[in-house]
Protein backbone atom coordinates (compact mmCIF):
# COMPACT_ATOMS: atom_id res chain seq x y z
CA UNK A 1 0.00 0.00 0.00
CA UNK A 2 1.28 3.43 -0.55
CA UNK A 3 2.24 5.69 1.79
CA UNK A 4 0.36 9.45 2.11
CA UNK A 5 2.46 12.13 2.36
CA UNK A 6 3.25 13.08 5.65
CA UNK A 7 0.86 15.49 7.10
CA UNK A 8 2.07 19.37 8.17
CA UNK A 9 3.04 20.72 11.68
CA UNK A 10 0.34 22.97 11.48
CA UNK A 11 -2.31 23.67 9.01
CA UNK A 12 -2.31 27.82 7.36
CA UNK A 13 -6.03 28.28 7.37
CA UNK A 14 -9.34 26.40 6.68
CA UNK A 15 -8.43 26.72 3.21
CA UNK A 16 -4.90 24.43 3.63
CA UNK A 17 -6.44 21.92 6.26
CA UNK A 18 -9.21 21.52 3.29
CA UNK A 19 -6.71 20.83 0.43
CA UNK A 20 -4.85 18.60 2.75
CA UNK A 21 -7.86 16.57 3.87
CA UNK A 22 -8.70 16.44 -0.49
CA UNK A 23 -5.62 15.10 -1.38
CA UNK A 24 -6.01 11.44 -2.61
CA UNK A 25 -3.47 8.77 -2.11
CA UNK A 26 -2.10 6.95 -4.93
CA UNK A 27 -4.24 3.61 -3.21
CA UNK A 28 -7.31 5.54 -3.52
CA UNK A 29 -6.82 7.18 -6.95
CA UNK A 30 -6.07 2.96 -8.16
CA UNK A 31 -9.01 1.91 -6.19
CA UNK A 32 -11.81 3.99 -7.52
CA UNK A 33 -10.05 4.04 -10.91
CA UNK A 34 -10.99 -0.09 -11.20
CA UNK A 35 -15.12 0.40 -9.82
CA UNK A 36 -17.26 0.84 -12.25
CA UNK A 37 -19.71 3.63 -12.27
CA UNK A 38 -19.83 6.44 -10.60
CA UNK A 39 -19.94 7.90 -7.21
CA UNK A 40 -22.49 8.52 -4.99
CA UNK A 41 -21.86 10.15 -1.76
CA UNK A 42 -24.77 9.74 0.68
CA UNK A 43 -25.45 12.52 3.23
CA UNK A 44 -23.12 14.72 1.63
CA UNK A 45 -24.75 17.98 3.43
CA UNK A 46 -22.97 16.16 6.65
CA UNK A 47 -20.16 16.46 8.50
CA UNK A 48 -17.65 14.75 6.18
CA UNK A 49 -19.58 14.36 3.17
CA UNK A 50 -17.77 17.93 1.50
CA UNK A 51 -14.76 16.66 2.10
CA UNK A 52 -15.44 13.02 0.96
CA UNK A 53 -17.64 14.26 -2.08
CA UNK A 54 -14.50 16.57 -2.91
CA UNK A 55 -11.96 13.95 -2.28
CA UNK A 56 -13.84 11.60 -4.82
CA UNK A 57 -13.55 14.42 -7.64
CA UNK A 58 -9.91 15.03 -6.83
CA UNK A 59 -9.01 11.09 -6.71
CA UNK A 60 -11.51 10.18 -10.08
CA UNK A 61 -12.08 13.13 -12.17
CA UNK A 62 -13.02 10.88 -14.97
CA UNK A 63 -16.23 9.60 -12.96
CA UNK A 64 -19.29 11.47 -11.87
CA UNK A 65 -19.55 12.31 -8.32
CA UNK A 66 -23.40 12.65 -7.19
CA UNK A 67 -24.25 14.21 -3.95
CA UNK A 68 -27.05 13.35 -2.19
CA UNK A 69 -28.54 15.06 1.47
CA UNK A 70 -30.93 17.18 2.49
CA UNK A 71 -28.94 20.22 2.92
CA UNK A 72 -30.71 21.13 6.01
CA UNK A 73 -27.66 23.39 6.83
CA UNK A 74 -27.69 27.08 5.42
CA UNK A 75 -25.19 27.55 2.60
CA UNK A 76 -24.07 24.28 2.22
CA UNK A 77 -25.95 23.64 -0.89
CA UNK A 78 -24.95 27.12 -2.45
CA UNK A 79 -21.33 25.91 -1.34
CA UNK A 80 -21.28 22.63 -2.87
CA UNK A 81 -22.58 24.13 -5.96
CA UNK A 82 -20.29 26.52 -6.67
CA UNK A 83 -17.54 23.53 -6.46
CA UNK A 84 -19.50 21.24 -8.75
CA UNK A 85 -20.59 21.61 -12.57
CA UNK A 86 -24.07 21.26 -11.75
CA UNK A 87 -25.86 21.50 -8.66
CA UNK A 88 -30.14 20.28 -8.61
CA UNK A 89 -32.85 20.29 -6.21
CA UNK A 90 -34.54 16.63 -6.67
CA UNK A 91 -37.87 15.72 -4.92
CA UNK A 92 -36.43 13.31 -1.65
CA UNK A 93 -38.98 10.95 -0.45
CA UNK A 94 -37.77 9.82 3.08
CA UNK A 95 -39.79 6.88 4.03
CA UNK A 96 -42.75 5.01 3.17
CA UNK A 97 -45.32 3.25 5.37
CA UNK A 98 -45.66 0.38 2.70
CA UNK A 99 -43.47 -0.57 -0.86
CA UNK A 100 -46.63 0.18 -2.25
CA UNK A 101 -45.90 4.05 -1.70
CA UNK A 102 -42.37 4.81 -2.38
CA UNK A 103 -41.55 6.85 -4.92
CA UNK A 104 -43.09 6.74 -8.24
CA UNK A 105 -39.96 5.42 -10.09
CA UNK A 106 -40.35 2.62 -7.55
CA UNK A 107 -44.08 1.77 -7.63
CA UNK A 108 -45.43 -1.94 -8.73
């Protein structure tokens, strides 16, 4: 397995800590080079899911990246967007009482 770089005494600003945290290995660039497909990237409005969303672009810019959350934080959304090439609101259905009622892409 390859070895990171090492990591810096002290990150400069938000800004550097980000870039660091984005940096794929040479591991992970090989691994998601071989899956098939693209990315998806569940809960990416949370904690890591920027980071993780933005680390997939960096480590397979050949495959789509899809984000998917609520963005129930303020900004987030705006902020994701302005990384991405495009950026949709999609109707979310969260849970159904029955298969009968998920979504209509779903429905028997």
């Amino acid at each position: 397995m390859t070895q990171s770089p090492a990591l810096p005494d002290r990150f400069r600003d938000v800004e550097h800590l980000e870039e660091v945290m984005t940096t794929p290995s040479a591991a992970l660039i090989a691994a998601l080079e071989n899956l098939p497909g693209d990315i998806i990237v569940l809960g990416v409005g949370g904690k890591i899911g920027p980071s993780l969303a933005q680390l997939a672009r960096h480590a397979a810019p050949g495959k789509r990246v899809v984000g998917v959350a609520r963005f129930s934080e303020k900004g987030l959304r705006e902020k994701l967007a302005s990384r991405s090439r495009r950026c949709r609101n999609l109707p979310m259905w969260c849970s159904w009482p029955d298969a009968s009622s998920g979504p209509p892409a779903t429905r028997t």
